[in-house]
PDB file of N, CA and C in Angstrom:
ATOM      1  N   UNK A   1       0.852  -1.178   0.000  1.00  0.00           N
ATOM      2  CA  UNK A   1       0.000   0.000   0.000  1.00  0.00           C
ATOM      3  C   UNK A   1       0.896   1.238   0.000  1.00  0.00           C
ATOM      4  N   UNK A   2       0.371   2.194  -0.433  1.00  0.00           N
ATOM      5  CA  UNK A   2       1.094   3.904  -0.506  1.00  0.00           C
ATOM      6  C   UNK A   2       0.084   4.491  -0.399  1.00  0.00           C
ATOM      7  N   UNK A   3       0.724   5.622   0.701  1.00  0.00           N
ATOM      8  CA  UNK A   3      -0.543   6.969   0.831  1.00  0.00           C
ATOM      9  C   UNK A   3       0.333   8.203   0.189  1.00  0.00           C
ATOM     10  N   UNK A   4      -0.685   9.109  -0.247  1.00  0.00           N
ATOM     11  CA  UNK A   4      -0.466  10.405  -0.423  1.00  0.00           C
ATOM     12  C   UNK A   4      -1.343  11.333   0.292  1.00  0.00           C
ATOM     13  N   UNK A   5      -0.311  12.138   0.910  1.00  0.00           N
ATOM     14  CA  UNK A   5      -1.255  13.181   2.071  1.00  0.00           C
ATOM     15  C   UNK A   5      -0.803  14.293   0.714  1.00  0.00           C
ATOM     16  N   UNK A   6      -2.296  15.249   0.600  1.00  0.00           N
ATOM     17  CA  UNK A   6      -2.074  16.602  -0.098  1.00  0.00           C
ATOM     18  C   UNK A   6      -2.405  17.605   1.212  1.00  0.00           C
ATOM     19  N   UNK A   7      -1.910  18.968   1.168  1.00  0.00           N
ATOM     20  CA  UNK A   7      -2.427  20.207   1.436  1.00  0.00           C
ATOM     21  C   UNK A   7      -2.253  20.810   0.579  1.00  0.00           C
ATOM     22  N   UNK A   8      -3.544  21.880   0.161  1.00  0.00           N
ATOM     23  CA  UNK A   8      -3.258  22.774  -0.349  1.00  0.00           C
ATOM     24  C   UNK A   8      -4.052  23.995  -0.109  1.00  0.00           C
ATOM     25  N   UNK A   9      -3.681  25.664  -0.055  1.00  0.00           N
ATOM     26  CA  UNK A   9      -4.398  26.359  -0.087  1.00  0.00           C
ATOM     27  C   UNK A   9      -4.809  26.970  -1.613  1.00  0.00           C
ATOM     28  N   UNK A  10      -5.959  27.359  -1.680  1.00  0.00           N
ATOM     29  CA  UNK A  10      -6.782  27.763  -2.896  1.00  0.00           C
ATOM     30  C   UNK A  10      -7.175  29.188  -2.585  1.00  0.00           C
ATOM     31  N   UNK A  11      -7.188  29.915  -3.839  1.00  0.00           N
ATOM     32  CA  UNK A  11      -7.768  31.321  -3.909  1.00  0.00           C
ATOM     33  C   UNK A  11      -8.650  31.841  -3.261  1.00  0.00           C
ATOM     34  N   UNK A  12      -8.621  33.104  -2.265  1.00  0.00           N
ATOM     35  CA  UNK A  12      -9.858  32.975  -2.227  1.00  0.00           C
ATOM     36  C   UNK A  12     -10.941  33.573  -2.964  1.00  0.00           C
ATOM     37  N   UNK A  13     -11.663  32.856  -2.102  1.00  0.00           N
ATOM     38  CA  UNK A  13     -13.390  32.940  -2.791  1.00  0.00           C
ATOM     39  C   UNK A  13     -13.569  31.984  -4.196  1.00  0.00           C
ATOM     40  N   UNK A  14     -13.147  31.294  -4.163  1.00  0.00           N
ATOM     41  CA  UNK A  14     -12.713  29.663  -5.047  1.00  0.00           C
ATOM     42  C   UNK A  14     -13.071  28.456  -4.159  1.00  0.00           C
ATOM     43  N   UNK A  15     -14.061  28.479  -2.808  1.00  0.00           N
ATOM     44  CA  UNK A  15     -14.280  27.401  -1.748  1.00  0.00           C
ATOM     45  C   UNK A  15     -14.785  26.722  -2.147  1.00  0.00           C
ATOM     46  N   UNK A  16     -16.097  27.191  -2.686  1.00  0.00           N
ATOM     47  CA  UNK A  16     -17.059  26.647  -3.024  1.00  0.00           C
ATOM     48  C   UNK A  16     -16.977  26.024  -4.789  1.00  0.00           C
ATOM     49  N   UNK A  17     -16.347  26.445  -5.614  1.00  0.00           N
ATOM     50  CA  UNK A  17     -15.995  25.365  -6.743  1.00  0.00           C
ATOM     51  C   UNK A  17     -14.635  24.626  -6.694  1.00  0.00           C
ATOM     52  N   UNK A  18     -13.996  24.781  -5.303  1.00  0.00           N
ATOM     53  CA  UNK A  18     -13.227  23.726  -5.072  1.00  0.00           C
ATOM     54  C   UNK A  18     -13.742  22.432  -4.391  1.00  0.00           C
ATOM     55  N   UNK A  19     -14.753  23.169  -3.609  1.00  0.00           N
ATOM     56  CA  UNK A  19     -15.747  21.694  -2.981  1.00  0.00           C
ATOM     57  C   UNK A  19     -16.326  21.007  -3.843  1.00  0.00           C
ATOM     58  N   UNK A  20     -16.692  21.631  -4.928  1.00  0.00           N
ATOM     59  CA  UNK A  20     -17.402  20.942  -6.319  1.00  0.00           C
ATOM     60  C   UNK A  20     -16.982  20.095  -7.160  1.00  0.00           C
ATOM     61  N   UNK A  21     -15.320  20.862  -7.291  1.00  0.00           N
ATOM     62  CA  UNK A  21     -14.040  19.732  -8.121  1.00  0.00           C
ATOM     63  C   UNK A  21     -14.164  18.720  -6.974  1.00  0.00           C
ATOM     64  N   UNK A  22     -13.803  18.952  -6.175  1.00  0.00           N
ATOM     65  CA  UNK A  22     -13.582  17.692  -5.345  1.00  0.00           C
ATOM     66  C   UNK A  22     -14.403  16.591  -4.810  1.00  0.00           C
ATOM     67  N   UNK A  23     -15.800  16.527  -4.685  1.00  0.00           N
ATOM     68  CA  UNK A  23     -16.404  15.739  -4.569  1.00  0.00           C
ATOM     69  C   UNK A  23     -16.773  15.289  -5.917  1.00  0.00           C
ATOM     70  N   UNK A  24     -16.800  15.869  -7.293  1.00  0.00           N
ATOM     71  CA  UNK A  24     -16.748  15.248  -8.140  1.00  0.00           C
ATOM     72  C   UNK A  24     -15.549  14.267  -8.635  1.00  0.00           C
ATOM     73  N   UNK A  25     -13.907  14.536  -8.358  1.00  0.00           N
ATOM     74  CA  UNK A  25     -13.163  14.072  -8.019  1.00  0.00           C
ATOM     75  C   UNK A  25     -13.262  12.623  -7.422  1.00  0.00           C
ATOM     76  N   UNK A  26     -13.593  13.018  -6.122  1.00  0.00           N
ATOM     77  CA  UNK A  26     -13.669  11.875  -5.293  1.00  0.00           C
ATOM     78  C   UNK A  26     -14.910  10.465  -5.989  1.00  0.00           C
ATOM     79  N   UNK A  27     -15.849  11.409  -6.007  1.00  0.00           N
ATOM     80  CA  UNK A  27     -16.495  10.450  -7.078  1.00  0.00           C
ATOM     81  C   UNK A  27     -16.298   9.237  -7.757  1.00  0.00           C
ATOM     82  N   UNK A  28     -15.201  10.163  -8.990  1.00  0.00           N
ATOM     83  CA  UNK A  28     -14.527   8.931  -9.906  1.00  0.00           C
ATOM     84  C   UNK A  28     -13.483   7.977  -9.203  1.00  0.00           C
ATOM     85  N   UNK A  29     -12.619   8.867  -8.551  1.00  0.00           N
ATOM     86  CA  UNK A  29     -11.281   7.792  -7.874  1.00  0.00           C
ATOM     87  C   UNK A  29     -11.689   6.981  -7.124  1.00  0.00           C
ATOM     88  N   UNK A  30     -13.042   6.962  -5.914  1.00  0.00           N
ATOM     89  CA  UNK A  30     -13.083   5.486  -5.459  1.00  0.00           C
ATOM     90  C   UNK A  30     -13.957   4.153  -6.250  1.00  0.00           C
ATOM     91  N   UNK A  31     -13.918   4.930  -7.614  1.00  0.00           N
ATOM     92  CA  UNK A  31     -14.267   3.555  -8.424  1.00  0.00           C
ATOM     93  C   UNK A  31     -12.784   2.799  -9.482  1.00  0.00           C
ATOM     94  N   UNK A  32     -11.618   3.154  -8.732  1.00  0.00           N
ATOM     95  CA  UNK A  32     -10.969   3.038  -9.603  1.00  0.00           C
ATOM     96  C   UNK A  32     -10.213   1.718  -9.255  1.00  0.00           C
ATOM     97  N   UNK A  33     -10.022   0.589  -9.321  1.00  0.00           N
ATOM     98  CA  UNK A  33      -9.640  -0.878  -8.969  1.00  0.00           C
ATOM     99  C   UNK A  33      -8.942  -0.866  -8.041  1.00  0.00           C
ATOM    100  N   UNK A  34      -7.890   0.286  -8.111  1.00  0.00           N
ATOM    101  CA  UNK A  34      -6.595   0.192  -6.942  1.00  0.00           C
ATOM    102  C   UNK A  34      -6.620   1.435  -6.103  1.00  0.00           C
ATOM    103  N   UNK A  35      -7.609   1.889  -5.769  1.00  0.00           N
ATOM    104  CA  UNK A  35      -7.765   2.693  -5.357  1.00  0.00           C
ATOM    105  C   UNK A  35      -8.507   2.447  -3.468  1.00  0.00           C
ATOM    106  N   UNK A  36      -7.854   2.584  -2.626  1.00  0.00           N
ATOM    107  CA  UNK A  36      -8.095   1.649  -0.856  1.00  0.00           C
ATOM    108  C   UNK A  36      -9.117   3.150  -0.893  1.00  0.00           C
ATOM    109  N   UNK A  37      -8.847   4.193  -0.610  1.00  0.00           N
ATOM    110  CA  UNK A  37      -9.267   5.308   0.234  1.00  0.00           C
ATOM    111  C   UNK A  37      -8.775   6.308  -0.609  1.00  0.00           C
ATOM    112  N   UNK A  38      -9.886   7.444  -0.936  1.00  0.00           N
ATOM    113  CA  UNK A  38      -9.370   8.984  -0.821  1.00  0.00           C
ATOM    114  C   UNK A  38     -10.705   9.393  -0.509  1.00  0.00           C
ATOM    115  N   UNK A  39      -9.703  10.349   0.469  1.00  0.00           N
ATOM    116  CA  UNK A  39     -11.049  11.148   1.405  1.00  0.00           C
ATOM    117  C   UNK A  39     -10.251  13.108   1.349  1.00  0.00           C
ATOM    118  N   UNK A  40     -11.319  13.982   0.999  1.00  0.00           N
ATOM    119  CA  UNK A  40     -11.132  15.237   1.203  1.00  0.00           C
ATOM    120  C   UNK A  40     -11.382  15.506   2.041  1.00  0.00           C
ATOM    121  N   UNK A  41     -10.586  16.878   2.646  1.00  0.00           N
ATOM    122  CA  UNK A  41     -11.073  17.433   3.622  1.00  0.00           C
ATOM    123  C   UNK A  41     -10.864  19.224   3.760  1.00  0.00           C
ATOM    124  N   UNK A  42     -11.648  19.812   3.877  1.00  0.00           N
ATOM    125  CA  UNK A  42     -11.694  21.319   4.301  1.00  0.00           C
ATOM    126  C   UNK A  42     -11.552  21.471   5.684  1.00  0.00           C
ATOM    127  N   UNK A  43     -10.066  22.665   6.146  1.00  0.00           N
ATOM    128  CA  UNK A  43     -10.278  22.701   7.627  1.00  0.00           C
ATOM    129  C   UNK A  43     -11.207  23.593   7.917  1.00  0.00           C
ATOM    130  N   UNK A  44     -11.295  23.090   9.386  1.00  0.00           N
ATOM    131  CA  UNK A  44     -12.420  24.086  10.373  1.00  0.00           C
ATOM    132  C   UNK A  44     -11.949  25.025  10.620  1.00  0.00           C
ATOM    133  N   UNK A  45     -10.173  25.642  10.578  1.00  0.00           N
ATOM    134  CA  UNK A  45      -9.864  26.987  10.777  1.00  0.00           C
ATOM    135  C   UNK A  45      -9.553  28.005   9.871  1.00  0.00           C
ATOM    136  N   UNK A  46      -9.586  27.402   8.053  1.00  0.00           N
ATOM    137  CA  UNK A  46      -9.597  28.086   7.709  1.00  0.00           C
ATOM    138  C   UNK A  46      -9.894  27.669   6.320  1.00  0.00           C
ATOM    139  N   UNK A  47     -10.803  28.197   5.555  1.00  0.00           N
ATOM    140  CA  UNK A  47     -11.661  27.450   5.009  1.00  0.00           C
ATOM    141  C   UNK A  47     -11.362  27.433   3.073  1.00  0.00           C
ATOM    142  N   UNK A  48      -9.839  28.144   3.224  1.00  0.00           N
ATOM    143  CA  UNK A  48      -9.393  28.302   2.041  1.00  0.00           C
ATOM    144  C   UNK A  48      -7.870  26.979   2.209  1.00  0.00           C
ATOM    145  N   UNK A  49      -8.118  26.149   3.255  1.00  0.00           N
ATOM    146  CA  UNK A  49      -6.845  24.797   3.088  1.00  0.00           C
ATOM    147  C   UNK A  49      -8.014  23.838   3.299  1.00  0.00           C
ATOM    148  N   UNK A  50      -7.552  22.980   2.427  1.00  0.00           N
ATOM    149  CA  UNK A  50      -7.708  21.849   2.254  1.00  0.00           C
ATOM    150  C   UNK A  50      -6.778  20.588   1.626  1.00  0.00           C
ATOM    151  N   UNK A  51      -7.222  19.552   2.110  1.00  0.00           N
ATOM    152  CA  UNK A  51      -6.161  17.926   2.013  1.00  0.00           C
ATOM    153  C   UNK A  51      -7.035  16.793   1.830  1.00  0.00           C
ATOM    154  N   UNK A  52      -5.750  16.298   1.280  1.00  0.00           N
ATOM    155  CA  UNK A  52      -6.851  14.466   0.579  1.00  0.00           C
ATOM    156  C   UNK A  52      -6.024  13.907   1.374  1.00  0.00           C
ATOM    157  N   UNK A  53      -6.401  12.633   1.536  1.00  0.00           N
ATOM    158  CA  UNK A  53      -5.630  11.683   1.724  1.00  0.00           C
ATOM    159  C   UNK A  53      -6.101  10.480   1.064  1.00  0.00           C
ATOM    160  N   UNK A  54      -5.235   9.947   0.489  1.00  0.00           N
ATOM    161  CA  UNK A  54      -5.560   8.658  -0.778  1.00  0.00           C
ATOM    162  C   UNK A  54      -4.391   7.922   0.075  1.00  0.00           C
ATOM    163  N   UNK A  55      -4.934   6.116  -0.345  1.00  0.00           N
ATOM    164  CA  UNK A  55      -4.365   5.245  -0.324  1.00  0.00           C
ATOM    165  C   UNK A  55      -4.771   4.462  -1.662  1.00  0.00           C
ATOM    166  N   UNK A  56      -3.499   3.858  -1.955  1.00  0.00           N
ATOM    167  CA  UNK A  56      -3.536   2.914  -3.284  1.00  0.00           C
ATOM    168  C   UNK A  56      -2.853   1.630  -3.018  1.00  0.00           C
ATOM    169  N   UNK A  57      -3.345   0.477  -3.359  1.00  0.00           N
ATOM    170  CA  UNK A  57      -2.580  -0.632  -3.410  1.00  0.00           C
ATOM    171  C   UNK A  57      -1.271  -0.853  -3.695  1.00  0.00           C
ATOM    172  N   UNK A  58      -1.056   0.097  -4.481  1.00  0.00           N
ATOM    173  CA  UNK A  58       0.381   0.177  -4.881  1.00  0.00           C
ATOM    174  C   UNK A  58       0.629   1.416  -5.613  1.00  0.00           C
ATOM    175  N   UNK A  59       1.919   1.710  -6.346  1.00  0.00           N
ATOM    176  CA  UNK A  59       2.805   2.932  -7.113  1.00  0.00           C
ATOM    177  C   UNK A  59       2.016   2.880  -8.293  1.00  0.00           C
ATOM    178  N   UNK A  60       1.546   1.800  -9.144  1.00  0.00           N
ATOM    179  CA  UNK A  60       0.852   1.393 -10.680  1.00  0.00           C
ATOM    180  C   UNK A  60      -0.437   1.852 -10.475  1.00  0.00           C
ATOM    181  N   UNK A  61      -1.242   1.653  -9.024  1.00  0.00           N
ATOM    182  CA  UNK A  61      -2.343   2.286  -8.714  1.00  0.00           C
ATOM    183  C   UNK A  61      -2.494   4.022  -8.580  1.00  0.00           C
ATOM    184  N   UNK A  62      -1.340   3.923  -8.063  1.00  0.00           N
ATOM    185  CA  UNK A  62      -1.347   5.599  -8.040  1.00  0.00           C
ATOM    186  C   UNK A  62      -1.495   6.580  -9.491  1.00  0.00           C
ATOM    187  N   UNK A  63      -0.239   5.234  -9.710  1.00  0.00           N
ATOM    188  CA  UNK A  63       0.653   6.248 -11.248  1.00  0.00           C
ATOM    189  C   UNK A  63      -1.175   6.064 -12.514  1.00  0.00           C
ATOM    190  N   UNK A  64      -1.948   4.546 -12.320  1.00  0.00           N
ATOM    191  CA  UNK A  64      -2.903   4.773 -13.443  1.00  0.00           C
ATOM    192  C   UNK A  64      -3.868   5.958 -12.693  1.00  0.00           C
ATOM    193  N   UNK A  65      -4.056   6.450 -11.419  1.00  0.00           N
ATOM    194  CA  UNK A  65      -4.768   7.298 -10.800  1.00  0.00           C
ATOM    195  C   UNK A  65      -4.031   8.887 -11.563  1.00  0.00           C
ATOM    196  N   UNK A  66      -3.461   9.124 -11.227  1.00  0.00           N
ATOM    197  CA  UNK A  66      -2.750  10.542 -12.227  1.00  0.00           C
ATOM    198  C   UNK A  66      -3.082  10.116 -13.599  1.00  0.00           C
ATOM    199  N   UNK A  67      -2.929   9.467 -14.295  1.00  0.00           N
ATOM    200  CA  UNK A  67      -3.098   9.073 -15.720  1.00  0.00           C
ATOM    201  C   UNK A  67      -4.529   9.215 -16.083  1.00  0.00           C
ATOM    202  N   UNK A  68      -5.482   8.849 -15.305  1.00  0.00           N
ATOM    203  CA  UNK A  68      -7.061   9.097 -15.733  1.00  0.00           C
ATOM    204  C   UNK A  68      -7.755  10.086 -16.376  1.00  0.00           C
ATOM    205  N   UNK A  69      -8.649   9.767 -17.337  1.00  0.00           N
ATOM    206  CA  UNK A  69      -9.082  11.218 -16.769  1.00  0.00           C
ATOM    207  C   UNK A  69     -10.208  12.051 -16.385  1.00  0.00           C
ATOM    208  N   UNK A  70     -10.192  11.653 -14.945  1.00  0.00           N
ATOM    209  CA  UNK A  70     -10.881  12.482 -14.056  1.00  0.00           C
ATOM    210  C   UNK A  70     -10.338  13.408 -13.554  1.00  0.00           C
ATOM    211  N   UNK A  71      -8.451  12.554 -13.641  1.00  0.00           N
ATOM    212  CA  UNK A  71      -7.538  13.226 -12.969  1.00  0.00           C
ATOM    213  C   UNK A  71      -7.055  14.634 -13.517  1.00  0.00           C
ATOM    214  N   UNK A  72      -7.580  14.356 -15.175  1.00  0.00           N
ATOM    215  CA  UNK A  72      -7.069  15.580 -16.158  1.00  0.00           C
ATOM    216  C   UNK A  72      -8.276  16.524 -15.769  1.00  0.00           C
ATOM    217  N   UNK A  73      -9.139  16.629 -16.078  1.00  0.00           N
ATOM    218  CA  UNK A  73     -10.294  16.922 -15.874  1.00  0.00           C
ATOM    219  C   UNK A  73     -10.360  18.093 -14.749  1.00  0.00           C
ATOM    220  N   UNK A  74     -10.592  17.099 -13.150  1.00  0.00           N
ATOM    221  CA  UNK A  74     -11.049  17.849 -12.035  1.00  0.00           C
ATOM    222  C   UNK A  74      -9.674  18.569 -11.314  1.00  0.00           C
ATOM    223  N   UNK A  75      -8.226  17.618 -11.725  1.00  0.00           N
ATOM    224  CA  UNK A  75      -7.354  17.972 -11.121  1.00  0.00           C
ATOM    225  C   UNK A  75      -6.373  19.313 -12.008  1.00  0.00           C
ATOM    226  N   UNK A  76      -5.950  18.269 -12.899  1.00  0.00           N
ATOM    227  CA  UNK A  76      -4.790  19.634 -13.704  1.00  0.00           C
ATOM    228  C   UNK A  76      -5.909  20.822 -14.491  1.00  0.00           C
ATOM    229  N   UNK A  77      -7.111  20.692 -14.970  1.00  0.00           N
ATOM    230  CA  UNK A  77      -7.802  21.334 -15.490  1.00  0.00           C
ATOM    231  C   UNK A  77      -9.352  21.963 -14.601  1.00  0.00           C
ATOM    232  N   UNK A  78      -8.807  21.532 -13.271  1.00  0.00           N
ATOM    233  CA  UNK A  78      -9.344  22.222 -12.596  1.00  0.00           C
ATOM    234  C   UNK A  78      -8.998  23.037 -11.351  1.00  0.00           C
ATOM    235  N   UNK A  79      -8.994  22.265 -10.051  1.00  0.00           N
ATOM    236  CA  UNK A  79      -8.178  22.693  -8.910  1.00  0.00           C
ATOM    237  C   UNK A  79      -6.977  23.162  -9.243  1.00  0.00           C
ATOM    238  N   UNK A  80      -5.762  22.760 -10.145  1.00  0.00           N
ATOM    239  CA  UNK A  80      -4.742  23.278 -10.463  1.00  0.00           C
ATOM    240  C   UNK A  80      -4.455  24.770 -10.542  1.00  0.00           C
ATOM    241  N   UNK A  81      -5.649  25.704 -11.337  1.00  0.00           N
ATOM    242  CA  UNK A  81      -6.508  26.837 -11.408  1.00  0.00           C
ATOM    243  C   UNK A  81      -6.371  27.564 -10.433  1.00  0.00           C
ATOM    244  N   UNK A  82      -7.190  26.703  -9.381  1.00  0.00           N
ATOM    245  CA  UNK A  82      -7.355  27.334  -7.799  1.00  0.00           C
ATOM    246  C   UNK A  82      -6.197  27.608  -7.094  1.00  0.00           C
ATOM    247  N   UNK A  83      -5.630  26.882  -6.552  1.00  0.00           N
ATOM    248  CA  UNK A  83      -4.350  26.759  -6.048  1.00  0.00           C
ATOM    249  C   UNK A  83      -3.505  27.696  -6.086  1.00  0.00           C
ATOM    250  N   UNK A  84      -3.515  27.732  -4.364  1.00  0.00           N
ATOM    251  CA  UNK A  84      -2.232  29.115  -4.118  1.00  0.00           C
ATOM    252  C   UNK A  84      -0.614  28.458  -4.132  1.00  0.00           C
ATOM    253  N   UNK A  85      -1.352  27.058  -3.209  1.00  0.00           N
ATOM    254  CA  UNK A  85       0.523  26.434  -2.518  1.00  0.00           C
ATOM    255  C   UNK A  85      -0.384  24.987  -2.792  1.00  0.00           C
ATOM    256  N   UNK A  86       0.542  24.190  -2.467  1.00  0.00           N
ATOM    257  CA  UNK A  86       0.284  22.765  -2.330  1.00  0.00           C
ATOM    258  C   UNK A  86       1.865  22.163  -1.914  1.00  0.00           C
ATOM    259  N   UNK A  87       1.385  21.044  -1.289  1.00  0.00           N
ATOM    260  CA  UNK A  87       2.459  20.087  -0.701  1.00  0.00           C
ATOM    261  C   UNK A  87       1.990  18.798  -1.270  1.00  0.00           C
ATOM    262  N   UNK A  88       2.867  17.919  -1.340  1.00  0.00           N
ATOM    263  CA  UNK A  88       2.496  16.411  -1.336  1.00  0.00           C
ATOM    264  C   UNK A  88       3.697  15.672  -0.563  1.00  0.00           C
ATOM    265  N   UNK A  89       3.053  14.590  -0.411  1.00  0.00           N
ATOM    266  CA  UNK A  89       4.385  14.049   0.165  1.00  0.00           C
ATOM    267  C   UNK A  89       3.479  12.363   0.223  1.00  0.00           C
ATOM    268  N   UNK A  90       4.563  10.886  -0.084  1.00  0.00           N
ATOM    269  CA  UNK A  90       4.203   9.548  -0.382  1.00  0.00           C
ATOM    270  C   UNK A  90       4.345   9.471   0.984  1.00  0.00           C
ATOM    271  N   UNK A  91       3.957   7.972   1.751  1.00  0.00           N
ATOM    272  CA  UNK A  91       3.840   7.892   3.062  1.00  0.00           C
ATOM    273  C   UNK A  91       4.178   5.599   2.498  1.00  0.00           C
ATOM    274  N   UNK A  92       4.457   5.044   3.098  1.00  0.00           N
ATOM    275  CA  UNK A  92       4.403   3.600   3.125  1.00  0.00           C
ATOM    276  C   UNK A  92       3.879   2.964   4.383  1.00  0.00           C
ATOM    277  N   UNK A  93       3.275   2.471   4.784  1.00  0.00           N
ATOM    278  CA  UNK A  93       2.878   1.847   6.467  1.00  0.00           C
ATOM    279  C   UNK A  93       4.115   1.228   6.635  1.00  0.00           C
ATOM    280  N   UNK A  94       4.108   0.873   7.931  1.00  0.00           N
ATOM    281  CA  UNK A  94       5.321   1.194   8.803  1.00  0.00           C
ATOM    282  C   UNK A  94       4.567  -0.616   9.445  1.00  0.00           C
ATOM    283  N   UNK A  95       3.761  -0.929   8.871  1.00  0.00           N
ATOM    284  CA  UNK A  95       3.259  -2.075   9.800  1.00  0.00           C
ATOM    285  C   UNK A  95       2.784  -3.601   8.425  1.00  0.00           C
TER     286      UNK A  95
END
């Protein structure tokens, strides 16, 4: 398994069609074979960051997850748009 934790902050006054990319987003990716978990989230302190966290069976799961395109779509042709900063960073369980 591999996780990817995102943060990112978005423009403001872009909240509300970032909540839109993203549950449409989320949508497609948990129908995707290798796809364990992705879950969004908007914080409670400030309502222009937000983070996913995805898990994939593996790197081939991930890598056909970027390759999709929902991924072209909601991500590079959409949220990409929004976006002030973003982080990513891979994670492996430890167990």
């Amino acid at each position: 398994m591999i996780v990817l934790i995102v943060h990112m902050t978005i423009q403001p006054g872009k909240q509300d069609e970032c909540i839109h990319l993203l549950r449409e987003m989320t949508a497609e990716t948990v129908k995707e074979p290798g796809c364990i978990q992705y879950v969004t989230h908007q914080s409670t302190e400030n309502p222009l960051s937000f983070a996913f966290y995805e898990s994939y069976n593996d790197q081939a799961a991930l890598d056909a997850h970027r390759a999709s395109p929902h991924f072209a779509r909601y991500i590079r042709g959409g949220i990409d748009v929004l976006v002030e900063s973003r982080t990513r960073e891979l994670f492996l369980p430890l167990t």
